[in-house]
C-alpha atoms as a PDB file:
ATOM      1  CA  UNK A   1     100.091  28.611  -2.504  1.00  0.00           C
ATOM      2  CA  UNK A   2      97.373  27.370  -0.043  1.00  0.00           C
ATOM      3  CA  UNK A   3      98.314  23.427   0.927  1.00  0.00           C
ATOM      4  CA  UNK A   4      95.596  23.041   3.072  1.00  0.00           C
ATOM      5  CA  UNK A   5      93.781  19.880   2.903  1.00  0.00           C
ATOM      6  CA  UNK A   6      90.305  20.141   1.534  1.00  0.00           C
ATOM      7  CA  UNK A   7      87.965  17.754   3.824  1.00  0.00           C
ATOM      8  CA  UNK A   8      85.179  16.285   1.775  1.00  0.00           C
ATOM      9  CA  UNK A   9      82.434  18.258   3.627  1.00  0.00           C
ATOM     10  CA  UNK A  10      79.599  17.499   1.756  1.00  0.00           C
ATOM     11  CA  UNK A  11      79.985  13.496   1.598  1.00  0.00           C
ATOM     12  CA  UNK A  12      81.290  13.292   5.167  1.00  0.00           C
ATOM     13  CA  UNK A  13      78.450  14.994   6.845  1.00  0.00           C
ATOM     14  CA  UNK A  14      75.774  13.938   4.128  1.00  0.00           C
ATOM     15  CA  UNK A  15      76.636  10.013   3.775  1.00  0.00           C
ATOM     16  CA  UNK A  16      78.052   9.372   7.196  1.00  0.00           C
ATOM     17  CA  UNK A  17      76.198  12.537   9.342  1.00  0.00           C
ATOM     18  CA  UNK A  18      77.486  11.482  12.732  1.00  0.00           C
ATOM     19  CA  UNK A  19      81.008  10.536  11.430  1.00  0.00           C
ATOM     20  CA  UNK A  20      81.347  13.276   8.944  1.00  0.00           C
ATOM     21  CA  UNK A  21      80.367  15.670  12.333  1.00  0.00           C
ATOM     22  CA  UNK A  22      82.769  14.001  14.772  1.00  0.00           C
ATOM     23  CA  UNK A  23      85.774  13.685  11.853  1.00  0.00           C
ATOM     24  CA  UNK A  24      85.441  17.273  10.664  1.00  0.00           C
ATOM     25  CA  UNK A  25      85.701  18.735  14.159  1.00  0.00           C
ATOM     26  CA  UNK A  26      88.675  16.041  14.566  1.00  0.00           C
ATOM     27  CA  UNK A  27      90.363  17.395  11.822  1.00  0.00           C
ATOM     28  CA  UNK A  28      89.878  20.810  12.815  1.00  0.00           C
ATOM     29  CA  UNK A  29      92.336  19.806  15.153  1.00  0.00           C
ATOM     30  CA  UNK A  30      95.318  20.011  12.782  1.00  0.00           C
ATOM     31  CA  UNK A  31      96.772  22.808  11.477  1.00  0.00           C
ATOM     32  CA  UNK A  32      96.193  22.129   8.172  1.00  0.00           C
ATOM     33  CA  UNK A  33      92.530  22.611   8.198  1.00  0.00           C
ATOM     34  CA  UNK A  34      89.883  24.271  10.302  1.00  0.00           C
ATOM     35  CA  UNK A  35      85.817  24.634   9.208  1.00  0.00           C
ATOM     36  CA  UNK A  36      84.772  27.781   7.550  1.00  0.00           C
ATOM     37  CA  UNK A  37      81.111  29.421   8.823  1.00  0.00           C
ATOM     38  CA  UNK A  38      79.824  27.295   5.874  1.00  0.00           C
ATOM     39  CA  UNK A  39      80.856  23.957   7.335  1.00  0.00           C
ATOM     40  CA  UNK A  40      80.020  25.032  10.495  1.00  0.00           C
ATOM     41  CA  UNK A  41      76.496  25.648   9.482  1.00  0.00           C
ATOM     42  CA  UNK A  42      76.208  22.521   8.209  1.00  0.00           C
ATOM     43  CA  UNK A  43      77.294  20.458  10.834  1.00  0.00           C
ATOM     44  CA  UNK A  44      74.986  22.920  13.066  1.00  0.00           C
ATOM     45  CA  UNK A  45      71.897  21.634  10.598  1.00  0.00           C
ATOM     46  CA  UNK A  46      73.133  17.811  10.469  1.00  0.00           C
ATOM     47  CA  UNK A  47      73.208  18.265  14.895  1.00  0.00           C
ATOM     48  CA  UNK A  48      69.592  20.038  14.720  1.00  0.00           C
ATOM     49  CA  UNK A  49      68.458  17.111  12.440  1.00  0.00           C
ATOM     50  CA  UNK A  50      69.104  14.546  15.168  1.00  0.00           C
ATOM     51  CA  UNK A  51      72.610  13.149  13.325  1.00  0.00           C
ATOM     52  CA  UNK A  52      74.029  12.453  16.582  1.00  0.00           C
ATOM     53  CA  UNK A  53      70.790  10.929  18.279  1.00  0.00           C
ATOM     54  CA  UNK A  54      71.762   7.354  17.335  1.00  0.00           C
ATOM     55  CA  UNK A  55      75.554   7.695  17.470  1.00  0.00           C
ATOM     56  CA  UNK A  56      77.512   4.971  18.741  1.00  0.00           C
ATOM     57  CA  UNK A  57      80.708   5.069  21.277  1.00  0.00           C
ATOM     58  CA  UNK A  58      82.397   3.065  18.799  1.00  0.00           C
ATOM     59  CA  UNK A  59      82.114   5.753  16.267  1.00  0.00           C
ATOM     60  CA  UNK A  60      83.078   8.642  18.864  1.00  0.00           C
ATOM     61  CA  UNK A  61      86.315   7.580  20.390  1.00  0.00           C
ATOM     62  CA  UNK A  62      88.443   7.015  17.600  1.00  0.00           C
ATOM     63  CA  UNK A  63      87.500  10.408  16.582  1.00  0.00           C
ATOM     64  CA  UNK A  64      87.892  12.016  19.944  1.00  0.00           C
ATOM     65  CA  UNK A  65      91.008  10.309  20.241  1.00  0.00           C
ATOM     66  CA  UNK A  66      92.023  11.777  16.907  1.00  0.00           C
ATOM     67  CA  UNK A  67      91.010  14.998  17.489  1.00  0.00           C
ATOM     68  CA  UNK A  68      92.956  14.893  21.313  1.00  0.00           C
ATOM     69  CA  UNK A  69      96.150  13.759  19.775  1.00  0.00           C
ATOM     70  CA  UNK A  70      96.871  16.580  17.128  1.00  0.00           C
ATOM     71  CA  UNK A  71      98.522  19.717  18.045  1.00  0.00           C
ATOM     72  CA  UNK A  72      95.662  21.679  18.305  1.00  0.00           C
ATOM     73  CA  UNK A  73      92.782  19.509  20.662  1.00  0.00           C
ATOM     74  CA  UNK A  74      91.090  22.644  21.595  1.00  0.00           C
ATOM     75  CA  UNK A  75      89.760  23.379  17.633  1.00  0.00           C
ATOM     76  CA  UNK A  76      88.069  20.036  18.247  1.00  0.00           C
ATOM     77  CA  UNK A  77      86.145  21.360  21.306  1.00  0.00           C
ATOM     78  CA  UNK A  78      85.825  24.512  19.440  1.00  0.00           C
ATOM     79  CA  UNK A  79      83.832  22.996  16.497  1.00  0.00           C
ATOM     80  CA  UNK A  80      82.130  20.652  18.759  1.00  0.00           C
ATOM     81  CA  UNK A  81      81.021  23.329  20.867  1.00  0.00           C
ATOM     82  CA  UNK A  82      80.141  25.850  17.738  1.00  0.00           C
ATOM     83  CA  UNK A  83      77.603  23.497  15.787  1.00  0.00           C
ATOM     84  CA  UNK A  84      75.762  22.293  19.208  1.00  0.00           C
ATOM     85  CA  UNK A  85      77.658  18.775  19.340  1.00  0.00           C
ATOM     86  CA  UNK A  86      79.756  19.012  22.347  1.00  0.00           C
ATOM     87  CA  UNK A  87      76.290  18.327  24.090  1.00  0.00           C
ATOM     88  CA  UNK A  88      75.666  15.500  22.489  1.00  0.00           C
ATOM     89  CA  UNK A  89      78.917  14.075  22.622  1.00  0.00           C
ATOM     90  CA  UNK A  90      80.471  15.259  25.593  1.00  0.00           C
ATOM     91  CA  UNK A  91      77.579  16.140  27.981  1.00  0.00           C
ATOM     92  CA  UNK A  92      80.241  16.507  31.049  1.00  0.00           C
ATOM     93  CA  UNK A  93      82.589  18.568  29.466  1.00  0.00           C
ATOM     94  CA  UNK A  94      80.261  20.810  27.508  1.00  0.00           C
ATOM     95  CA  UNK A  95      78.699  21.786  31.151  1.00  0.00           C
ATOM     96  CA  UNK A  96      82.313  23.069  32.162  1.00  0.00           C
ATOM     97  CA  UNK A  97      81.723  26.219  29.914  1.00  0.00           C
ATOM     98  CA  UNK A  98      80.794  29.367  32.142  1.00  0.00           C
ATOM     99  CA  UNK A  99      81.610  28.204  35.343  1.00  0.00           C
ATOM    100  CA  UNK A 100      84.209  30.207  37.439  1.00  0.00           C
ATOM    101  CA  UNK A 101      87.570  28.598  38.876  1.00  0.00           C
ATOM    102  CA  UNK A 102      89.391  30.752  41.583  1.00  0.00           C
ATOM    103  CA  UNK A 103      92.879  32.041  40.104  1.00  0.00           C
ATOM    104  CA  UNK A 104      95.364  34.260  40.659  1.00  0.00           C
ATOM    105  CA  UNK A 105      95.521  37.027  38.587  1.00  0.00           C
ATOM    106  CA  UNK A 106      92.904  37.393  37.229  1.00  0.00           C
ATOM    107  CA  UNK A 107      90.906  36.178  40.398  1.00  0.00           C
ATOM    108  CA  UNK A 108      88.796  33.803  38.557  1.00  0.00           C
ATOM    109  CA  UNK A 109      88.947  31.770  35.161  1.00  0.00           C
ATOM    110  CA  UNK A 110      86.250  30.354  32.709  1.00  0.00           C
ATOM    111  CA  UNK A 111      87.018  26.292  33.621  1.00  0.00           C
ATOM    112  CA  UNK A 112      86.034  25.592  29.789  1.00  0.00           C
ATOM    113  CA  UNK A 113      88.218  27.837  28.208  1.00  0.00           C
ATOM    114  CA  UNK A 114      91.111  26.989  30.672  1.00  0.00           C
ATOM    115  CA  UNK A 115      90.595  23.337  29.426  1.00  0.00           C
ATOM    116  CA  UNK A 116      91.350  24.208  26.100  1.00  0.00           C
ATOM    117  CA  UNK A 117      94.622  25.849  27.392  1.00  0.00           C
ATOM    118  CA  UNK A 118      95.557  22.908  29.419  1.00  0.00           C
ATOM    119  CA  UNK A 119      94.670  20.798  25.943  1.00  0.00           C
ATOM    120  CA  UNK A 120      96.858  22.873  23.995  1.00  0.00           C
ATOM    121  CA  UNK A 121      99.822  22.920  26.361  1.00  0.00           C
ATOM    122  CA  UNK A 122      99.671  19.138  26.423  1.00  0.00           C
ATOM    123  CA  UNK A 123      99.691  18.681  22.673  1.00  0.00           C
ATOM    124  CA  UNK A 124     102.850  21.752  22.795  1.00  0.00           C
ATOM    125  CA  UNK A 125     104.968  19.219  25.015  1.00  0.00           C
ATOM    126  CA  UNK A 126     103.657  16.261  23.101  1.00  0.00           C
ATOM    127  CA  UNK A 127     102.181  14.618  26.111  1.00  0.00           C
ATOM    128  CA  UNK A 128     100.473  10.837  25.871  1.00  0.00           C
ATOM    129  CA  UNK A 129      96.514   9.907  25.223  1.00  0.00           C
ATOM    130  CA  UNK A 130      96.120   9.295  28.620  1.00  0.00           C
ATOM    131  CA  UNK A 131      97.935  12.824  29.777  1.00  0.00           C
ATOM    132  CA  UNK A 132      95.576  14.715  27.260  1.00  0.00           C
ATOM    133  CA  UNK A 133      92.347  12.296  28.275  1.00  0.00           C
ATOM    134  CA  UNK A 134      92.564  13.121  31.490  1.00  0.00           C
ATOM    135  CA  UNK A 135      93.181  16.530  30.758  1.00  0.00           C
ATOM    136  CA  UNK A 136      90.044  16.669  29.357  1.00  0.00           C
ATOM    137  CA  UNK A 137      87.673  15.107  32.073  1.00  0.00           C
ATOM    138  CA  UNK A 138      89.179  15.523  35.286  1.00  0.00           C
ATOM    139  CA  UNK A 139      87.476  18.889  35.991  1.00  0.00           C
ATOM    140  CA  UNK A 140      84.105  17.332  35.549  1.00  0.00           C
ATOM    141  CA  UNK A 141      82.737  17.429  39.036  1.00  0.00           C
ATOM    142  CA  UNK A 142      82.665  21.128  39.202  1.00  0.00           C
ATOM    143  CA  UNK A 143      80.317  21.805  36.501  1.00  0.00           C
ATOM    144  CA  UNK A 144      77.147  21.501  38.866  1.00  0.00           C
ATOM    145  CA  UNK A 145      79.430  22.993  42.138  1.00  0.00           C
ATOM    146  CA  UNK A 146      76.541  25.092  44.863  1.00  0.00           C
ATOM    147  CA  UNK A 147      76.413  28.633  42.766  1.00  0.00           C
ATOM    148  CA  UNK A 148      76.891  29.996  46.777  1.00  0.00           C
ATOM    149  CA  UNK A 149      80.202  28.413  46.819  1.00  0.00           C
ATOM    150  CA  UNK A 150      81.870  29.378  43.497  1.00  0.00           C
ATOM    151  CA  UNK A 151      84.256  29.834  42.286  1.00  0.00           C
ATOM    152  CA  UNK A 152      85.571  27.700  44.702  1.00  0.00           C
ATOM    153  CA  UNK A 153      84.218  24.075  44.443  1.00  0.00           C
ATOM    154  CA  UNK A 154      83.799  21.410  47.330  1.00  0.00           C
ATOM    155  CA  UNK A 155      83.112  17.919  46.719  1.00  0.00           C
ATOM    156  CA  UNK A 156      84.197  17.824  42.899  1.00  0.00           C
ATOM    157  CA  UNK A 157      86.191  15.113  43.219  1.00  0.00           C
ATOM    158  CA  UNK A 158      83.218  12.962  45.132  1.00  0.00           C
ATOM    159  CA  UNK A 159      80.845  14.288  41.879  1.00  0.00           C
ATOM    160  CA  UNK A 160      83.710  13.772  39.344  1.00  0.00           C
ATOM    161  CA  UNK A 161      84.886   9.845  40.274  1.00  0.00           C
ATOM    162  CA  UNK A 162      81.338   8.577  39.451  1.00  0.00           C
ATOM    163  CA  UNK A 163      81.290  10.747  35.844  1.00  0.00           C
ATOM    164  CA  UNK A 164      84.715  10.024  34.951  1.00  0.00           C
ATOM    165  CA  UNK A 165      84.083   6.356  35.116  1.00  0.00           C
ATOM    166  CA  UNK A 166      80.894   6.680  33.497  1.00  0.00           C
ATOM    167  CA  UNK A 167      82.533   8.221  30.242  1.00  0.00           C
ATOM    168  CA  UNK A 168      85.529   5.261  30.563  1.00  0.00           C
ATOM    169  CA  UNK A 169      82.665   2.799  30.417  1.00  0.00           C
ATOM    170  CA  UNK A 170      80.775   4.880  27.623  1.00  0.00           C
ATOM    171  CA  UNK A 171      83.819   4.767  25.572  1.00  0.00           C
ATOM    172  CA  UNK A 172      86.055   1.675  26.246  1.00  0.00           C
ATOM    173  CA  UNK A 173      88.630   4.155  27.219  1.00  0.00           C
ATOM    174  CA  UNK A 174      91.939   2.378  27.708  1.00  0.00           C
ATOM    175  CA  UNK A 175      92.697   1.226  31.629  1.00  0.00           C
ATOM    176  CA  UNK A 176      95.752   3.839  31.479  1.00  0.00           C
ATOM    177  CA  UNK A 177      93.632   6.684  30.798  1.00  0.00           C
ATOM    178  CA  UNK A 178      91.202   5.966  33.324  1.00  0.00           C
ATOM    179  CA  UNK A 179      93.409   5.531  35.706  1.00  0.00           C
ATOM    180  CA  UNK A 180      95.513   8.882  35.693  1.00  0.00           C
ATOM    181  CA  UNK A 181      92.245  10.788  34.896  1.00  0.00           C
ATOM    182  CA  UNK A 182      91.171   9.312  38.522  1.00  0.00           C
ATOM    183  CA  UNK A 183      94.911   9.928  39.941  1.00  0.00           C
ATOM    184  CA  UNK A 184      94.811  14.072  38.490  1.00  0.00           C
ATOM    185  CA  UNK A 185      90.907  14.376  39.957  1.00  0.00           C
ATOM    186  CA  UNK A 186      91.838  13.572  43.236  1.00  0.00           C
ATOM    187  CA  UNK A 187      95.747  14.754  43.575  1.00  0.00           C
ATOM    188  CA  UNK A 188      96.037  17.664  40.707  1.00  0.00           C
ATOM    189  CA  UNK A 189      95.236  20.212  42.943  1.00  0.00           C
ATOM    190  CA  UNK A 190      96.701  18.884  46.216  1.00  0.00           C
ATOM    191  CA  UNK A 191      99.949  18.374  43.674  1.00  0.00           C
ATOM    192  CA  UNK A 192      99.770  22.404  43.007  1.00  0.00           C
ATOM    193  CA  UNK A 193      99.373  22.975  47.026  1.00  0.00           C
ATOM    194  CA  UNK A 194     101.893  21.129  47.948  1.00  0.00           C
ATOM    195  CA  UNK A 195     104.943  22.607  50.303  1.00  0.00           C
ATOM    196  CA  UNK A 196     108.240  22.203  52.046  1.00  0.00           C
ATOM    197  CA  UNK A 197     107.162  22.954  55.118  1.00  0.00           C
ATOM    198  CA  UNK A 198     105.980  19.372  56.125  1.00  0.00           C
ATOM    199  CA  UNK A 199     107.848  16.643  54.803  1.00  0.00           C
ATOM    200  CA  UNK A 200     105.945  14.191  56.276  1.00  0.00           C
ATOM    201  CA  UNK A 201     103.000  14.625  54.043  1.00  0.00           C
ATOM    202  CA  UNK A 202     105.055  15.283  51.209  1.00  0.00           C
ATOM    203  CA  UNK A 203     106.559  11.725  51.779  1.00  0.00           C
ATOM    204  CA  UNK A 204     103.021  10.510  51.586  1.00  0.00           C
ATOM    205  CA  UNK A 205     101.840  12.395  48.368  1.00  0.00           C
ATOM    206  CA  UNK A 206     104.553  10.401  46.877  1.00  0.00           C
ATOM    207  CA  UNK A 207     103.644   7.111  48.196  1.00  0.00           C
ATOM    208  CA  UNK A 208      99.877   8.004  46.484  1.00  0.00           C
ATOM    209  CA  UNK A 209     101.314   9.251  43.289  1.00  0.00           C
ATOM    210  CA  UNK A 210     103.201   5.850  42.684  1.00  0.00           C
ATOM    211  CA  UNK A 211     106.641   7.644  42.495  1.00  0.00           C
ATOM    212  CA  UNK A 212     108.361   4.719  44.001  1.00  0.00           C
ATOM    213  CA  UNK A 213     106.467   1.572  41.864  1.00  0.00           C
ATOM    214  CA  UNK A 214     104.749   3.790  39.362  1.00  0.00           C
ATOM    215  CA  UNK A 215     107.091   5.839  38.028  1.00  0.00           C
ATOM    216  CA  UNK A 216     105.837   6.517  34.443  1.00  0.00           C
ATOM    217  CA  UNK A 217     102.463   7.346  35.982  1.00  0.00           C
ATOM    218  CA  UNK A 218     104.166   9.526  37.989  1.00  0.00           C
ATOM    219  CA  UNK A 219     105.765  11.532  35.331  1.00  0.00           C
ATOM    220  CA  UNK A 220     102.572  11.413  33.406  1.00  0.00           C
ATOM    221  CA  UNK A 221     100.529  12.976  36.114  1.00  0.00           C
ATOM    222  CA  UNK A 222     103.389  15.917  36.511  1.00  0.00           C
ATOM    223  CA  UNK A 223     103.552  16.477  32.815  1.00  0.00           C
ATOM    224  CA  UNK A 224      99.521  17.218  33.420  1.00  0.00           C
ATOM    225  CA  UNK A 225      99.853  19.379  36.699  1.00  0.00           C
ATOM    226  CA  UNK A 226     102.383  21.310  34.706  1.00  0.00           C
ATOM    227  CA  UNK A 227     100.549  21.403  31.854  1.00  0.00           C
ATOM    228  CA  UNK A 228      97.500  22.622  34.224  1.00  0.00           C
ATOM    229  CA  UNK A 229      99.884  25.576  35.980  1.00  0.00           C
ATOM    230  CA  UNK A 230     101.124  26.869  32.568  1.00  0.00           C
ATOM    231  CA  UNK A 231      97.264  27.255  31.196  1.00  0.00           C
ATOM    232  CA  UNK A 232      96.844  30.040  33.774  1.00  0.00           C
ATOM    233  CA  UNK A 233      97.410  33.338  32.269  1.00  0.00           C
ATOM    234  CA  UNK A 234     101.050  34.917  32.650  1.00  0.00           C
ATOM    235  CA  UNK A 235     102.558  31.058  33.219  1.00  0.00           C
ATOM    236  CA  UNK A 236     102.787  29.893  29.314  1.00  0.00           C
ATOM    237  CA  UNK A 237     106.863  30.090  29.754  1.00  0.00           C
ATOM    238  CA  UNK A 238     107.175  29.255  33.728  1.00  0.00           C
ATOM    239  CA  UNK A 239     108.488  26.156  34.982  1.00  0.00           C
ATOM    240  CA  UNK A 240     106.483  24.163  36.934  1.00  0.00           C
ATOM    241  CA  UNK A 241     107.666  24.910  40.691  1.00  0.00           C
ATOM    242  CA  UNK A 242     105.973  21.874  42.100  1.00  0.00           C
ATOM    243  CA  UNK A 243     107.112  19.053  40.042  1.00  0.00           C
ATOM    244  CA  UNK A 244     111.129  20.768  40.816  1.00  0.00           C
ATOM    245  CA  UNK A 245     109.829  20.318  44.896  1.00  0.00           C
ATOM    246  CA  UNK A 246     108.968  16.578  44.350  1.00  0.00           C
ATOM    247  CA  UNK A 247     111.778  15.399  42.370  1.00  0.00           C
ATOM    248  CA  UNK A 248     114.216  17.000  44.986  1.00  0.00           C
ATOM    249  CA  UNK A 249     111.822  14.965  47.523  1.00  0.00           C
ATOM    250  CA  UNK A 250     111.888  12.116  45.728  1.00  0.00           C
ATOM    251  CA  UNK A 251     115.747  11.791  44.490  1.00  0.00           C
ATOM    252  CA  UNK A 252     116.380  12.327  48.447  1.00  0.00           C
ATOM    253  CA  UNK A 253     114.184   8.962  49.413  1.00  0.00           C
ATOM    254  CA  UNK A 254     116.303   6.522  46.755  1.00  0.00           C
ATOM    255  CA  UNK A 255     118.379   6.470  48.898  1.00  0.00           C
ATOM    256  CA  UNK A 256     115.956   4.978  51.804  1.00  0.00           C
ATOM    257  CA  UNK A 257     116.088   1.048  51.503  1.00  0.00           C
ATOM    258  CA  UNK A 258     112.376  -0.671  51.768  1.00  0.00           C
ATOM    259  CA  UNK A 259     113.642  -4.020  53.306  1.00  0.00           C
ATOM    260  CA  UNK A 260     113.146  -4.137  56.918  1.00  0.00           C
ATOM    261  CA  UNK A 261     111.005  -1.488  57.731  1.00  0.00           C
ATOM    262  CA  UNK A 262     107.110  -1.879  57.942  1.00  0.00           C
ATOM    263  CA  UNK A 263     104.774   0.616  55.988  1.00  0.00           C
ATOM    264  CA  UNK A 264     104.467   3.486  58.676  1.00  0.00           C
ATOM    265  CA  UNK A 265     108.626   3.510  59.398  1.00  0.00           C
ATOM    266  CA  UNK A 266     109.225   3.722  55.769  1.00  0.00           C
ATOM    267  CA  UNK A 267     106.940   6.474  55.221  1.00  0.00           C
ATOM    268  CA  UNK A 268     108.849   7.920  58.400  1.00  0.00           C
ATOM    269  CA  UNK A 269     112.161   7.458  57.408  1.00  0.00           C
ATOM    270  CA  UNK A 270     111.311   9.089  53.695  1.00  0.00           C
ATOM    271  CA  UNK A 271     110.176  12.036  55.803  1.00  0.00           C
ATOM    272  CA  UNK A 272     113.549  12.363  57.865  1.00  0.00           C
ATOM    273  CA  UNK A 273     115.033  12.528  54.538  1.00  0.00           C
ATOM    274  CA  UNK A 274     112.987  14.767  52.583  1.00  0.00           C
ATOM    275  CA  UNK A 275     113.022  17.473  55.164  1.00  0.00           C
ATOM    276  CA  UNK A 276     116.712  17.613  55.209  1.00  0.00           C
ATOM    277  CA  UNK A 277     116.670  17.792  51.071  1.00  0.00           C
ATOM    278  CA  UNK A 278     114.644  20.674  51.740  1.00  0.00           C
ATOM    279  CA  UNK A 279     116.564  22.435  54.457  1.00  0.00           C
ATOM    280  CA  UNK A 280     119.539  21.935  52.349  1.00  0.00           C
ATOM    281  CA  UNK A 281     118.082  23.489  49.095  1.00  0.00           C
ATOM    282  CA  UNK A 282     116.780  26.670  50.916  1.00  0.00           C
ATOM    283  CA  UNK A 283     120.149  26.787  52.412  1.00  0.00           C
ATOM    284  CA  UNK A 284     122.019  26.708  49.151  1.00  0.00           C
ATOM    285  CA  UNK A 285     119.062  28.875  47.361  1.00  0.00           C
ATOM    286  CA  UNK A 286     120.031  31.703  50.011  1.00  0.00           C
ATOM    287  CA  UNK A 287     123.496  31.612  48.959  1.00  0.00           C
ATOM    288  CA  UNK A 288     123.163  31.834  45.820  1.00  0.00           C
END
């Protein structure tokens, strides 16, 4: 027997067009519904009718908000994107579609569609709003990246701070969410790049992550680089490498008391510390 929930399509998009758009892709979200070609089409026809024209924030971000915390966000983009409303609603994101992102194998990934996998893999390990929010926007700078530099993209975070704000302001979005959506646009992929080979900057990533005053923004920002890694194809069921590097890191600075040194000698000290953690684990990797 089908238990599916039956959205009430026609009153939703006929007596509320805007809302009965936004909800219906928001519900599309849960796996106990998603829009048939009819609904689709409809919400295509309220879009080309202007529905959205007059829309207020107020209306959107519950709904985005709904849509981003079921266990399926990427329907939501999906239906967005399939009647024409992701334009209208999500100008930013809706621009990431079609543009290349270097990767490993294969060499290059659609940033769009890699969203929706990093989406996904948030809702899978039941990550925060503010994990899946900035999830969603902090890839924005690289939608309009030089076509002779792609798919490599300079400056995104410079073109991304200024957009990302914008859409906080747009939609009231909570001071947590704006905050680690600026954190992951400017230290996701250094976060990914990072290595054992210099401690020193390692001890300073951490200082700029907040692992030592910060620590659930911290942990939220490695839930998302993981998230991030596993999107890639042939990583759904890989652990996260980096985040195991930076815990050894940090678990070898509690140790390191604050008092009495100045800013520069703790970061120093931290250092000394974290490159003998690391010599120590590749010692007792090798004989394994």
């Amino acid at each position: 027997m089908n238990t599916a929930r039956t959205p009430p399509t026609q009153d939703l998009t006929q007596t509320h067009p805007a809302l009965g758009i936004l909800r219906l892709a928001a519900l599309s979200a849960s796996p106990d519904w998603a829009p048939d070609d009819e609904t689709l089409d409809l919400m295509f026809e309220q879009v080309e009718a202007g529905a959205l024209n007059d829309m207020t924030p107020a209306v959107v971000w519950p709904e985005l908000v709904r849509g981003l915390m079921a266990q399926a966000p990427s329907n939501m983009l999906r239906a967005l994107y399939a009647c024409g409303a992701l334009t209208e609603v999500l100008p930013e994101v809706a621009a990431l579609f079609g543009v290349p992102q270097i990767a490993d194998d294969p060499p290059q990934v659609d940033i769009g569609q890699h969203l929706l996998r990093v989406l996904d893999e948030a809702a899978r390990c039941d990550a925060p709003l503010c994990v899946r929010f900035a999830a969603l926007v902090m890839n924005v700078g690289k939608a309009d990246s030089p076509p002779e530099h792609l798919p490599v993209h300079y400056r995104h975070v410079e073109r991304g701070r200024p957009r990302i704000e914008a859409m906080c302001e747009r939609f009231g979005v909570p001071d947590d969410c704006r905050e680690l959506a600026l954190l992951a646009l400017a230290e996701c992929e250094r976060v990914h790049r990072v290595s054992e080979v210099r401690a020193g900057p390692v001890a300073a990533m951490l200082e700029r992550l907040g692992a030592f005053d910060q620590p659930q923004c911290f942990a939220q920002l490695m839930t998302l680089c993981a998230c991030d890694y596993r999107a890639y194809p042939g990583r759904t069921t890989q652990a996260y490498p980096k985040a195991a590097l930076l815990d050894i890191a940090l678990k070898a600075c509690a140790g390191v008391a604050e008092t009495g040194h100045s800013a520069d000698t703790l970061q120093e000290a931290r250092a000394v510390v974290i490159a003998v953690a690391f010599r120590s684990e590749r010692w007792s990797d090798r004989a394994e």
